[in-house]
N, C-alpha and C. Protein backbone atom coordinates (compact mmCIF):
# COMPACT_ATOMS: atom_id res chain seq x y z
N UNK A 1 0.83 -1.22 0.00
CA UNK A 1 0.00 0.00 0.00
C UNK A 1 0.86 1.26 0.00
N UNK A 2 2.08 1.16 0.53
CA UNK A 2 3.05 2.31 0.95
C UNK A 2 3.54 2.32 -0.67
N UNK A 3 3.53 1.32 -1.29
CA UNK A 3 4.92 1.94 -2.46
C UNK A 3 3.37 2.15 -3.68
N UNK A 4 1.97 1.87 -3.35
CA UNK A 4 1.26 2.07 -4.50
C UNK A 4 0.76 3.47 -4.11
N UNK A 5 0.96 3.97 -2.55
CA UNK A 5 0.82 5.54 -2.45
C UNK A 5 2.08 6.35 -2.66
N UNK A 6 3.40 5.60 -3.15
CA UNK A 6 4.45 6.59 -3.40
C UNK A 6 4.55 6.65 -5.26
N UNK A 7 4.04 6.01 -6.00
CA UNK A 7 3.50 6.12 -7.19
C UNK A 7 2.54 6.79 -7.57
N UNK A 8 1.28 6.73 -6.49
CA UNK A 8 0.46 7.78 -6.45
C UNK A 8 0.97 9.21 -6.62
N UNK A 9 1.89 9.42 -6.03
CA UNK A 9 2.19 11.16 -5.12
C UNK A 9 3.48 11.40 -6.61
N UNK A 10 4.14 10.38 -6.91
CA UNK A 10 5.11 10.64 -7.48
C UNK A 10 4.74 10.88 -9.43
N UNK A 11 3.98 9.98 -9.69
CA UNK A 11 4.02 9.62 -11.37
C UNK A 11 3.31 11.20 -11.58
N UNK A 12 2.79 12.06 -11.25
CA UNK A 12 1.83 13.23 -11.23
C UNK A 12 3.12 14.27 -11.62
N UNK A 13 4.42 14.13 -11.30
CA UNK A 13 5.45 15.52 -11.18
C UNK A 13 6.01 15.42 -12.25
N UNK A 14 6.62 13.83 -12.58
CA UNK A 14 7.11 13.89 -14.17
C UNK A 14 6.60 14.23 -15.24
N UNK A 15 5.18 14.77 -15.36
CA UNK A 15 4.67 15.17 -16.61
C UNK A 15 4.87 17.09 -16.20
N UNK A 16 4.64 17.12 -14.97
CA UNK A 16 5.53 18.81 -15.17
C UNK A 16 6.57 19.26 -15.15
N UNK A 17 7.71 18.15 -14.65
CA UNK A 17 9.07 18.48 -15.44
C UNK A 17 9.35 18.54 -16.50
N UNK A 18 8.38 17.68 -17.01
CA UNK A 18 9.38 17.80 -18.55
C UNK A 18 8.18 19.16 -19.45
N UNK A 19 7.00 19.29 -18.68
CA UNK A 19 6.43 20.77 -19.55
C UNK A 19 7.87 21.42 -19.23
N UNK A 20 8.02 21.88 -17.80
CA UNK A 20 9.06 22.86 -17.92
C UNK A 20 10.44 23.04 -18.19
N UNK A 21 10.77 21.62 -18.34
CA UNK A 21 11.98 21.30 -19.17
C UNK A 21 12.12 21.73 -20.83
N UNK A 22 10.79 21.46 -20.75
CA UNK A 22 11.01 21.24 -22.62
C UNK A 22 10.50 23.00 -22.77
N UNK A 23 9.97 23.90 -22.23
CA UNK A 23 9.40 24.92 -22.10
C UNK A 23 10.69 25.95 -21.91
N UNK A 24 11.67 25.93 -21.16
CA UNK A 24 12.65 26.66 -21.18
C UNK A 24 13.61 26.19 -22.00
N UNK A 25 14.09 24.95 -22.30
CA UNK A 25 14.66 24.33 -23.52
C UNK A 25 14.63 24.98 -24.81
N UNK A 26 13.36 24.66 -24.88
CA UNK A 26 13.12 25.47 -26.53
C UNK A 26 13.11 27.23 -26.39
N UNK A 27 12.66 27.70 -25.57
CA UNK A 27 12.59 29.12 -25.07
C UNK A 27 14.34 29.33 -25.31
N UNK A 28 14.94 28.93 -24.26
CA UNK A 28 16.40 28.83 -24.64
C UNK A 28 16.97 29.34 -26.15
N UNK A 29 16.83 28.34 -27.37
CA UNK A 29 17.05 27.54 -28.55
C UNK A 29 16.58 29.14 -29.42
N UNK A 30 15.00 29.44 -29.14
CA UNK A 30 14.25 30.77 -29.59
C UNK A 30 14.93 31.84 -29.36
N UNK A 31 15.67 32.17 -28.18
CA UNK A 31 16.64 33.52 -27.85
C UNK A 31 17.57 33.44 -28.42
N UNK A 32 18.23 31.92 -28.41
CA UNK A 32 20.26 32.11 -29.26
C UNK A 32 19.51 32.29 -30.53
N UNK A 33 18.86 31.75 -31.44
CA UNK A 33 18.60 32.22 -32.61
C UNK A 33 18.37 33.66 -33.12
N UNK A 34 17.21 34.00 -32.38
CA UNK A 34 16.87 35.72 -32.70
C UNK A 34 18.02 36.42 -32.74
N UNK A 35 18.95 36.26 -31.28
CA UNK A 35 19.86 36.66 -30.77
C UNK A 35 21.26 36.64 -32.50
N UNK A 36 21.69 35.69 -32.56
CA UNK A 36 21.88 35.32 -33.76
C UNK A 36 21.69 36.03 -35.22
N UNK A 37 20.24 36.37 -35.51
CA UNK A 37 19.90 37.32 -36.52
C UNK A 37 20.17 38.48 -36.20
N UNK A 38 19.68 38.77 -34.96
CA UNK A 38 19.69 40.20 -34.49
C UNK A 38 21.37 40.60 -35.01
N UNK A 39 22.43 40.01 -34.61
CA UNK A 39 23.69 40.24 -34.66
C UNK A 39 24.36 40.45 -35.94
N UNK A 40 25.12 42.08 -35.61
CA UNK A 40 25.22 42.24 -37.36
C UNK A 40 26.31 41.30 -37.99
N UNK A 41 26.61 41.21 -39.04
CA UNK A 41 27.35 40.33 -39.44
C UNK A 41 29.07 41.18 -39.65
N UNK A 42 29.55 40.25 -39.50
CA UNK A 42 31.03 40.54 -39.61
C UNK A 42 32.10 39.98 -40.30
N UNK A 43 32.74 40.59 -41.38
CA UNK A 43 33.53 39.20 -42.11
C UNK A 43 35.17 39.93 -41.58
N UNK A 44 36.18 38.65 -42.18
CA UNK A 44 37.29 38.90 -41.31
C UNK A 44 38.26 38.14 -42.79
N UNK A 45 39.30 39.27 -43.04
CA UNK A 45 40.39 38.81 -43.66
C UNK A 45 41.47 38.68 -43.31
N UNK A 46 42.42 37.85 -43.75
CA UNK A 46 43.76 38.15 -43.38
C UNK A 46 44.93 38.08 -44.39
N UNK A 47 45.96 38.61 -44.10
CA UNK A 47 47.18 38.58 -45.10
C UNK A 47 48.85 38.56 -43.94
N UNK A 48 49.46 37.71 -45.20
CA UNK A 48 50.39 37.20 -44.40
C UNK A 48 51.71 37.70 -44.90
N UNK A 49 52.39 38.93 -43.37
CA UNK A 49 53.58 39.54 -44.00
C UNK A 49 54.91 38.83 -43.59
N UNK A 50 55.59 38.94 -44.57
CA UNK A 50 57.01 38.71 -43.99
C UNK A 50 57.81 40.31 -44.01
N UNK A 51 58.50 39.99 -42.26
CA UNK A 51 59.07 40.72 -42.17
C UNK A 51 60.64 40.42 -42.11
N UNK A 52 61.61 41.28 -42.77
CA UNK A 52 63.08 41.25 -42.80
C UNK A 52 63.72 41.88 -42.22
N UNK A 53 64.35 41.61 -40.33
CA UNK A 53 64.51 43.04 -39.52
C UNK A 53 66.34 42.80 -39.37
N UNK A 54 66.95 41.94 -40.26
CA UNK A 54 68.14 42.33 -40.42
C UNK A 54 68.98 41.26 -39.29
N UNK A 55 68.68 40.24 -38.93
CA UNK A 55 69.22 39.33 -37.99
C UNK A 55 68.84 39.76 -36.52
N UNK A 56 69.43 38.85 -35.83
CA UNK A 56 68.85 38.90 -34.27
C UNK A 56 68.41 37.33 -33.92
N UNK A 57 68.05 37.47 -32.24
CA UNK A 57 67.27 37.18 -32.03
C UNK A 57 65.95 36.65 -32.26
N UNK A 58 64.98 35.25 -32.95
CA UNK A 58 63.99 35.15 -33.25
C UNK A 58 62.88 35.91 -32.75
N UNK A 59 63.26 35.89 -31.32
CA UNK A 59 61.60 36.31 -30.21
C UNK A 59 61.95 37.86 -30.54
N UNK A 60 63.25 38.17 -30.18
CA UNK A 60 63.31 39.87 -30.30
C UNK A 60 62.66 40.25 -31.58
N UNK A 61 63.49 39.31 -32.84
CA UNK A 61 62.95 39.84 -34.40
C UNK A 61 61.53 39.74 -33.88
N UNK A 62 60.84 39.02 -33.46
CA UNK A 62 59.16 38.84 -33.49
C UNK A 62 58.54 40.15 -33.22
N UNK A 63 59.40 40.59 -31.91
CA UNK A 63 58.65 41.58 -31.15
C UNK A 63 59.18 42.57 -31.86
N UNK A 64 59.71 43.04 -32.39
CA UNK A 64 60.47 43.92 -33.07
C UNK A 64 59.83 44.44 -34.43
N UNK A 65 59.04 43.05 -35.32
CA UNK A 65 58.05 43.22 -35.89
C UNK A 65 56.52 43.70 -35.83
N UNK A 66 56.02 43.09 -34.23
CA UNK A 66 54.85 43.54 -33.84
C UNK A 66 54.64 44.89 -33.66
N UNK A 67 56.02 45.18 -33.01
CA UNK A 67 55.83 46.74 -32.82
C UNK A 67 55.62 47.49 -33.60
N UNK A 68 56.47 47.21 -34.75
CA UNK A 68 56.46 48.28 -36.22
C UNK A 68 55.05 48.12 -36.41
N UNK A 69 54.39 46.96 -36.62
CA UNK A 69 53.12 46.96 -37.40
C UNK A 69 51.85 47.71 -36.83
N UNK A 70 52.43 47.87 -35.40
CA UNK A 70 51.42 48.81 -34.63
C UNK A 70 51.99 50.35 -34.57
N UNK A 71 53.24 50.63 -35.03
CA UNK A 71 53.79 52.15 -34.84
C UNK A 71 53.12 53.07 -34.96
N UNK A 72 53.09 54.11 -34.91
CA UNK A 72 52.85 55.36 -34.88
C UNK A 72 52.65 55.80 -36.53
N UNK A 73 54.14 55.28 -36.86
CA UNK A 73 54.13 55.50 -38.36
C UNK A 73 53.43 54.57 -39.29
N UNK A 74 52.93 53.62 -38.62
CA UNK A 74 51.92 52.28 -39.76
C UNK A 74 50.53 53.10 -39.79
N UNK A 75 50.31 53.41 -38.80
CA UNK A 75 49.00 53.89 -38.02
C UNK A 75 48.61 55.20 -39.02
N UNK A 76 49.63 56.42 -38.86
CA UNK A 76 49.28 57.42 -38.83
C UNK A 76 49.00 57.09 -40.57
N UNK A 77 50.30 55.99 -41.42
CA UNK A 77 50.06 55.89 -42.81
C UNK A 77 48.54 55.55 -43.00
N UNK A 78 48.32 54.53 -42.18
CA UNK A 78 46.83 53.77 -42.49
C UNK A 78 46.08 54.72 -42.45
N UNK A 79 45.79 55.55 -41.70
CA UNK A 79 44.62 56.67 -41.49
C UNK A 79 44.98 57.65 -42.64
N UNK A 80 46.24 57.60 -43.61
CA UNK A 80 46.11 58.61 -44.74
C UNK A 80 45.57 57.96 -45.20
N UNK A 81 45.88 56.70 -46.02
CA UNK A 81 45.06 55.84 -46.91
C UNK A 81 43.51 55.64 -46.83
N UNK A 82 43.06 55.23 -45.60
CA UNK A 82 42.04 55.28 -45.12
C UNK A 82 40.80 56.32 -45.75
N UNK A 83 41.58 57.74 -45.92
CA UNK A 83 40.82 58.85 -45.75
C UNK A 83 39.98 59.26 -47.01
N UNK A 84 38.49 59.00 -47.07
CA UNK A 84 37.95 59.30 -48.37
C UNK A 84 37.36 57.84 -48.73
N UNK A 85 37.94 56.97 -47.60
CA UNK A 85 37.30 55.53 -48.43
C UNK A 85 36.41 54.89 -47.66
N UNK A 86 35.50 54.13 -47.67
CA UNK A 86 34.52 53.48 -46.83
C UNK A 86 35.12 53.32 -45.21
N UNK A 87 36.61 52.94 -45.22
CA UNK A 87 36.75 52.92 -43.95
C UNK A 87 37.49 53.87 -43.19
N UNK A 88 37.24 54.83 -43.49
CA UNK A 88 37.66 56.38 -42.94
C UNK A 88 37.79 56.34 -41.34
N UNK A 89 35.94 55.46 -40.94
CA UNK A 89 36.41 55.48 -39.50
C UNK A 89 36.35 53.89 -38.96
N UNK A 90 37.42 54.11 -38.28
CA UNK A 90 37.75 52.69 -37.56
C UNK A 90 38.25 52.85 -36.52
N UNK A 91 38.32 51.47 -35.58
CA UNK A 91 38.86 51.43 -34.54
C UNK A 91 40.11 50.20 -34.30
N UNK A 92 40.52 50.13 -32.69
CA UNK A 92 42.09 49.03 -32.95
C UNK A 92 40.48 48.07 -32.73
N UNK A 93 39.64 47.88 -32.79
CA UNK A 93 39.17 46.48 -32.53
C UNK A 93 38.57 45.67 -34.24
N UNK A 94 38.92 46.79 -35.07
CA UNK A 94 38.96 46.01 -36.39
C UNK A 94 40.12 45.20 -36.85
N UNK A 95 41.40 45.36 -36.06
CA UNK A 95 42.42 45.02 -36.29
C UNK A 95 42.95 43.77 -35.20
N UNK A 96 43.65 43.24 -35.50
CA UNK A 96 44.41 41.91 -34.82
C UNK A 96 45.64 41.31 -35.90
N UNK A 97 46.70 40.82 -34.67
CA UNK A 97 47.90 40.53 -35.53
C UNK A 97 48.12 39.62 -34.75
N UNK A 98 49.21 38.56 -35.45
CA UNK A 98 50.10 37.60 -34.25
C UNK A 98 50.80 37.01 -35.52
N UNK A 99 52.05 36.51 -34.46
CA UNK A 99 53.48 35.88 -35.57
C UNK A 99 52.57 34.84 -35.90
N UNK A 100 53.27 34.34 -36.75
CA UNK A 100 53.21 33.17 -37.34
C UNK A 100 54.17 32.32 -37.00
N UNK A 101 55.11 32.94 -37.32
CA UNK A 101 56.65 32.36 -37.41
C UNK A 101 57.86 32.69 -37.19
N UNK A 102 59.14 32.62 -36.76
CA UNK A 102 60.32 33.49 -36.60
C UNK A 102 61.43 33.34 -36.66
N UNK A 103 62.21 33.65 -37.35
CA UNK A 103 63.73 33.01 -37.47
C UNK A 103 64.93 34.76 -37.04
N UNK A 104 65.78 34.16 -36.69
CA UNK A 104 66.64 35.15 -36.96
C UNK A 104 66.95 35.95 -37.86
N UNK A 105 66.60 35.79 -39.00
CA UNK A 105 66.35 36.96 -39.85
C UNK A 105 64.72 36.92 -40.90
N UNK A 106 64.04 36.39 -40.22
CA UNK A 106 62.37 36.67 -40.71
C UNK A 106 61.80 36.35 -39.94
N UNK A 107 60.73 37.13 -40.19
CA UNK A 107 59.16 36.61 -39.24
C UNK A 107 58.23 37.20 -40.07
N UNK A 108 57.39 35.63 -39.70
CA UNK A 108 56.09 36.13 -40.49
C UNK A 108 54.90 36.62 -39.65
N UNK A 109 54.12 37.42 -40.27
CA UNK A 109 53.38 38.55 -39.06
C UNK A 109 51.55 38.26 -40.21
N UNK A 110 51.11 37.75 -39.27
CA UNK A 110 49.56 37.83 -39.59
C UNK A 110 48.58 38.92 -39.96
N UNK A 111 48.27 39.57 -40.57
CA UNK A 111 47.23 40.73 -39.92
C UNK A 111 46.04 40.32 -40.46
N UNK A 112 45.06 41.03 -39.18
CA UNK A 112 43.91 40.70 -39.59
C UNK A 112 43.11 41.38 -39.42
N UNK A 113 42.01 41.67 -40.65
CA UNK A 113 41.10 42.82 -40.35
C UNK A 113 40.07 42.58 -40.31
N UNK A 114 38.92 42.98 -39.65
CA UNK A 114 37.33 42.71 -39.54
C UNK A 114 36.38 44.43 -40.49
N UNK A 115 35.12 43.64 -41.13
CA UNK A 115 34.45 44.84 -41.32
C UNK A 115 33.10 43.80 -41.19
N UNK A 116 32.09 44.59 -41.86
CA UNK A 116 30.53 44.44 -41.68
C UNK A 116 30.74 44.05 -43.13
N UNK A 117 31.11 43.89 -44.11
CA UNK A 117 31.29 43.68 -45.67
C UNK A 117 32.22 42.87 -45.91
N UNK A 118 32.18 42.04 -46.93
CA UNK A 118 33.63 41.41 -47.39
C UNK A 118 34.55 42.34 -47.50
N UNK A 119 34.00 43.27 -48.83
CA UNK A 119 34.76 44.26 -48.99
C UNK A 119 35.57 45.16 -47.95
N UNK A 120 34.97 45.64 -47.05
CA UNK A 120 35.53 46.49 -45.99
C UNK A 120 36.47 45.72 -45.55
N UNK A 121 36.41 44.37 -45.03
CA UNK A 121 37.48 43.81 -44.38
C UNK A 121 38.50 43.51 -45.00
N UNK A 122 38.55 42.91 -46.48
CA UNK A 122 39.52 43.36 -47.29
C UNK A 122 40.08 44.31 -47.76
N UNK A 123 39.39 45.49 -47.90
CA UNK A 123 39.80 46.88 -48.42
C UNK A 123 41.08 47.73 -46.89
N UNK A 124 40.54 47.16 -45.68
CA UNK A 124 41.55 47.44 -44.23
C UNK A 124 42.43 46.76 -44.26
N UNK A 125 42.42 45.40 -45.09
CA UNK A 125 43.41 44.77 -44.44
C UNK A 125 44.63 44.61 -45.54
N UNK A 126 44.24 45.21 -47.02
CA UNK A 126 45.34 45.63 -47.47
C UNK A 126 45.60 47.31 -47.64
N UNK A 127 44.92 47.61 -46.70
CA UNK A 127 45.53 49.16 -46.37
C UNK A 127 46.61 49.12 -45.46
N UNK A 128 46.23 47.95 -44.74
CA UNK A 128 47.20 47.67 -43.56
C UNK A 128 48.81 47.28 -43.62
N UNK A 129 48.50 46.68 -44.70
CA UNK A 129 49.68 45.61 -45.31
C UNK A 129 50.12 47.11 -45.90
N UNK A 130 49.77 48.04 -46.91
CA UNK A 130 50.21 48.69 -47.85
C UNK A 130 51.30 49.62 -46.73
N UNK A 131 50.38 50.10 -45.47
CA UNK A 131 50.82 51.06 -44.76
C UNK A 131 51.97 50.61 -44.11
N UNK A 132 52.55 49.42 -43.49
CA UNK A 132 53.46 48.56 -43.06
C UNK A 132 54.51 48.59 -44.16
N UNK A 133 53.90 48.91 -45.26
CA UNK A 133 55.02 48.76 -46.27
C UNK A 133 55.74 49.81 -46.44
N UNK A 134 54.99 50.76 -46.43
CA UNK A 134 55.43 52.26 -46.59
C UNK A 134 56.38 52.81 -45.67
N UNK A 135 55.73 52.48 -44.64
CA UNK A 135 56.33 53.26 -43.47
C UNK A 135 57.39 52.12 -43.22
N UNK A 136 57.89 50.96 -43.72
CA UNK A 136 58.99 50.37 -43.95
C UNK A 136 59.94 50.88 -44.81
N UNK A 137 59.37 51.09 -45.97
CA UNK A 137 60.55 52.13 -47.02
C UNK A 137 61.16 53.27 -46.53
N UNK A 138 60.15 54.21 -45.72
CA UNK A 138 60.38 55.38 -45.33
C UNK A 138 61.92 55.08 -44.25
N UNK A 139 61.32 53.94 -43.37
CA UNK A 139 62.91 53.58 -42.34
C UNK A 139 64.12 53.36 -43.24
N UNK A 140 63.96 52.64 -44.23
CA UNK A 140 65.36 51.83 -44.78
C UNK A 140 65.38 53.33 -45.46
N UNK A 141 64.84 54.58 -45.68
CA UNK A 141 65.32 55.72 -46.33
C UNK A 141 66.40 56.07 -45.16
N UNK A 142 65.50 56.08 -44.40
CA UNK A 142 66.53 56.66 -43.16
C UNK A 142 67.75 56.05 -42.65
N UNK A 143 67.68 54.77 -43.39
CA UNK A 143 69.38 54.32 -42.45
C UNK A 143 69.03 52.91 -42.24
N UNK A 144 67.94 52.17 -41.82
CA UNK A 144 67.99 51.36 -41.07
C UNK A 144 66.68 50.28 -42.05
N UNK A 145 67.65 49.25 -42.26
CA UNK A 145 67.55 48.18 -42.98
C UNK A 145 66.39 47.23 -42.68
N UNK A 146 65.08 47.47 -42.88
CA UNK A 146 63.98 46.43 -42.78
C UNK A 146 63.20 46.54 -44.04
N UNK A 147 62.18 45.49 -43.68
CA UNK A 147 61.53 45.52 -45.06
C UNK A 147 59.84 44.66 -45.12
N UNK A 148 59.05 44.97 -45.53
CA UNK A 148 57.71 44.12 -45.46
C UNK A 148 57.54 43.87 -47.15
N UNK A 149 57.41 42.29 -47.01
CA UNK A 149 56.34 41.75 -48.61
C UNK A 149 55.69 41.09 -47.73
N UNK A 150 54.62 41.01 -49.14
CA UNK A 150 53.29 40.17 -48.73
C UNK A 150 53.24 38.79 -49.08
N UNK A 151 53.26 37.82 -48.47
CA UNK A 151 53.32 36.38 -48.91
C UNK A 151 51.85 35.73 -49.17
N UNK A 152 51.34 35.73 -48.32
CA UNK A 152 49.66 35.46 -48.84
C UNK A 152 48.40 35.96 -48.39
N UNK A 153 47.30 35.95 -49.16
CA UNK A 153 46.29 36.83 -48.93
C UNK A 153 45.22 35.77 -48.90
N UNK A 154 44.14 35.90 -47.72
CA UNK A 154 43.22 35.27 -47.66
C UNK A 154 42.19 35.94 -47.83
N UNK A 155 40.63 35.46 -48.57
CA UNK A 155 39.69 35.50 -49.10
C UNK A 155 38.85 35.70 -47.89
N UNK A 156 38.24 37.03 -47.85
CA UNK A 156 37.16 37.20 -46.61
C UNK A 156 36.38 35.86 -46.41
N UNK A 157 36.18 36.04 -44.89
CA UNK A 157 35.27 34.95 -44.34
C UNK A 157 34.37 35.27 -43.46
N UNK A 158 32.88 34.77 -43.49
CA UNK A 158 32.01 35.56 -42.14
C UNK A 158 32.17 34.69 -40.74
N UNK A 159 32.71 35.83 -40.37
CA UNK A 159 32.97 35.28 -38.59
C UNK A 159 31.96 35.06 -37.41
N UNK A 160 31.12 36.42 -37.66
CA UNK A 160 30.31 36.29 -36.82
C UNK A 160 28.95 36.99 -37.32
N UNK A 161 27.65 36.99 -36.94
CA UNK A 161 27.41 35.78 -36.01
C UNK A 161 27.83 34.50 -36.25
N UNK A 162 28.39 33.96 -35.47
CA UNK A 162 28.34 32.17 -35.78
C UNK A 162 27.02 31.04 -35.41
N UNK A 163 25.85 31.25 -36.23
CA UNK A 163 24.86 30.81 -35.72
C UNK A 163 25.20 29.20 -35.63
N UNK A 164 25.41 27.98 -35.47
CA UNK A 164 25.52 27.35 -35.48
C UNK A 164 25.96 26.73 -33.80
N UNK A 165 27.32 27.22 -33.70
CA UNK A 165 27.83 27.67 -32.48
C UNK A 165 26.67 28.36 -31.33
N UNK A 166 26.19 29.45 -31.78
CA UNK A 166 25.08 30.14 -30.84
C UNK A 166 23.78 28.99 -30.34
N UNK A 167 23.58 28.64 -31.27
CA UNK A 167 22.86 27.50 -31.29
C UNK A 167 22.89 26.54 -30.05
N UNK A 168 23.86 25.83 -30.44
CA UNK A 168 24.65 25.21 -29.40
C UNK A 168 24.42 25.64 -28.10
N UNK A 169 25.25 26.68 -27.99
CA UNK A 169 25.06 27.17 -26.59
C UNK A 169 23.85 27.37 -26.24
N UNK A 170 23.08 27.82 -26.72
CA UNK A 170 21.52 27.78 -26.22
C UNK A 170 21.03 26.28 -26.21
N UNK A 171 21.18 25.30 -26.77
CA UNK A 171 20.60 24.04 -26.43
C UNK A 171 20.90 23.57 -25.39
N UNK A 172 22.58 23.61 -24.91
CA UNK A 172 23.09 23.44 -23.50
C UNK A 172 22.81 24.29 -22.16
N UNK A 173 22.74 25.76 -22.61
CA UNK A 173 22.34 26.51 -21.65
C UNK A 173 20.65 25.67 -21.80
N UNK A 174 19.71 25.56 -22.38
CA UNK A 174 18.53 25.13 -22.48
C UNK A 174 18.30 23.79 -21.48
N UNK A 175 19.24 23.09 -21.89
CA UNK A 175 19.28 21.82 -20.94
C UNK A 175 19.36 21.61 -19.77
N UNK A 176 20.62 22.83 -19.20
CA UNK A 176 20.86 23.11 -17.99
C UNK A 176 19.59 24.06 -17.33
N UNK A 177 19.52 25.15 -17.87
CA UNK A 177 18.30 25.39 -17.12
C UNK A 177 16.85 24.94 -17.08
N UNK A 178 16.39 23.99 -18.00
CA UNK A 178 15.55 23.49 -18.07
C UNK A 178 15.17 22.28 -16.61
N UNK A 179 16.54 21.77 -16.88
CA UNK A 179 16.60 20.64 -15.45
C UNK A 179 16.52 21.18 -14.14
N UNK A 180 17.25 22.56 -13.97
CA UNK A 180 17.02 22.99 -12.90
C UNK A 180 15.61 23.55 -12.52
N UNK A 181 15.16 24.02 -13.62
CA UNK A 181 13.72 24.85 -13.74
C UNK A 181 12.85 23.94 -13.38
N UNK A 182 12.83 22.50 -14.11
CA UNK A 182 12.19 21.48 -13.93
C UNK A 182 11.83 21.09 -12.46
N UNK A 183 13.39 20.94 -11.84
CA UNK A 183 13.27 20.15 -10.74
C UNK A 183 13.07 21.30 -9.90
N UNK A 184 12.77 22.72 -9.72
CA UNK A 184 12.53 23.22 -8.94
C UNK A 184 11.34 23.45 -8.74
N UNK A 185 10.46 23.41 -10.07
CA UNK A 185 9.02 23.11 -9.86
C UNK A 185 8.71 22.45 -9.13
N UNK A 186 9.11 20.95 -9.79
CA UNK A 186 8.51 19.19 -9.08
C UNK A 186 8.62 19.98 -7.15
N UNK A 187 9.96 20.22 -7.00
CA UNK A 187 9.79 20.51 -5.20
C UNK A 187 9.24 21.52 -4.59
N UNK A 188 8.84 22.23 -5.48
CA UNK A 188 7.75 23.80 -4.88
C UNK A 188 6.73 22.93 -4.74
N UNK A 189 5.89 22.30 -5.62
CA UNK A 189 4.75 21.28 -5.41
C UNK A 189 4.72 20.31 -4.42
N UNK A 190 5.74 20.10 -4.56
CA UNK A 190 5.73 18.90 -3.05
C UNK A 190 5.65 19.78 -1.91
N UNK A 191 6.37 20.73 -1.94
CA UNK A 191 6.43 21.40 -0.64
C UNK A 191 5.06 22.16 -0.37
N UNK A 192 4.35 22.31 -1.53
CA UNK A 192 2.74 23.13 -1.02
C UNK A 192 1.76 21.99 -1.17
N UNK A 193 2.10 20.72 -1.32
CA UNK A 193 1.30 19.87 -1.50
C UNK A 193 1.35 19.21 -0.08
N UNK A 194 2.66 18.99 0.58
CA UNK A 194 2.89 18.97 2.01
C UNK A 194 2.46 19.59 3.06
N UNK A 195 2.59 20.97 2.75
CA UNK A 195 2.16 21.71 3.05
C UNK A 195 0.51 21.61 3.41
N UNK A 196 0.19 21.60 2.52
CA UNK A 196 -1.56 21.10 2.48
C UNK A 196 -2.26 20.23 3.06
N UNK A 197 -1.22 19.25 3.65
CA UNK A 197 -1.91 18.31 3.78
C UNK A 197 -1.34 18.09 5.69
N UNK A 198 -0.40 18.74 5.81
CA UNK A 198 0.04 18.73 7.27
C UNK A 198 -1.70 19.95 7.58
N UNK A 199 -2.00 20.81 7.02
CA UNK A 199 -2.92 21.71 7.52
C UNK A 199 -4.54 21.32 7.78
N UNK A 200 -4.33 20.20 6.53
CA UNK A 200 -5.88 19.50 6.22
C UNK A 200 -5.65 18.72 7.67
N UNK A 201 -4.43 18.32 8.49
CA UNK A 201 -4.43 17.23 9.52
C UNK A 201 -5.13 18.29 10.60
């Protein structure tokens, strides 16, 4: 009689866990998506420089490269080039770099540019390369022996949104809060159903 009244009390909660499982689940799944569209799109190119800083040190040549590509003088070139063209205004968060590679007398230096367009992100990211170049000639005018070519150029790609990925995370976030949501129901009920019945005594 005891275990056909704990079937009684019990088989009644699993059909509202899983409403509210499956209820914040999909709710979940509905937000990363919107979320997803809502998000403007972003494509991302890159091009791959070699730099020639005259021997050394690999890690020094590395850093020695990074720096130039962020100088004062890459910068101030990029913002001439820049000026008059779709990407007039920008910020450092369109931009990203990292070695590739490094030897004592080369390193190869990544850059990478983001826009809302194929175009834009390609059109920055060989402004970038161009300006690195320039303001490389301008040094070896002055005395001091470096040099940037371009070894390869990659074909814009859309980065983000990454709906697929977003996705994801909302099915897992969905899962997780669903179970918790679930099971916090099932024990609010028990506890006012307990409740109820210590009062009915």
């Amino acid at each position: 009689m005891k275990n056909e009244t704990q079937l009684i009390e019990i088989s009644p909660k699993l059909p509202v866990f899983l409403r509210v499982f499956f209820a914040i689940f999909f709710l979940s799944i509905a937000v990363s998506v919107l979320i997803s569209y809502a998000m403007p799109v972003t494509y991302s190119t890159r091009i791959l420089l070699s730099w020639l800083g005259g021997g050394g040190d690999p890690s020094t040549n590395a850093a020695l490269a990074l720096e130039f590509t962020t100088s004062d003088s890459v910068m101030t070139r990029l913002a001439e080039l820049a000026n008059g063209t779709s990407r007039e205004r920008m910020s450092a968060h369109d931009l990203r770099l990292r070695v590739s590679s490094a030897t004592r007398d080369e390193s190869l230096i990544e850059l990478q540019a983001y826009g809302h367009r194929a175009s834009e992100a390609a059109e920055l990211c060989e402004m970038w390369a161009q300006a690195c170049m320039d303001a490389s000639d301008r040094t070896a005018q002055a005395g001091r022996k470096v040099s940037f070519r371009i070894v390869d150029r990659r074909e814009p790609v859309r980065v983000r949104p990454n709906k697929p990925r977003n996705t994801g995370i909302g099915a897992l976030a969905g899962i997780v809060l669903g179970a918790l949501g679930g099971g916090g129901v099932v024990q609010l009920r028990r506890r006012i159903e307990a409740r109820g019945r210590r009062r009915a005594l």
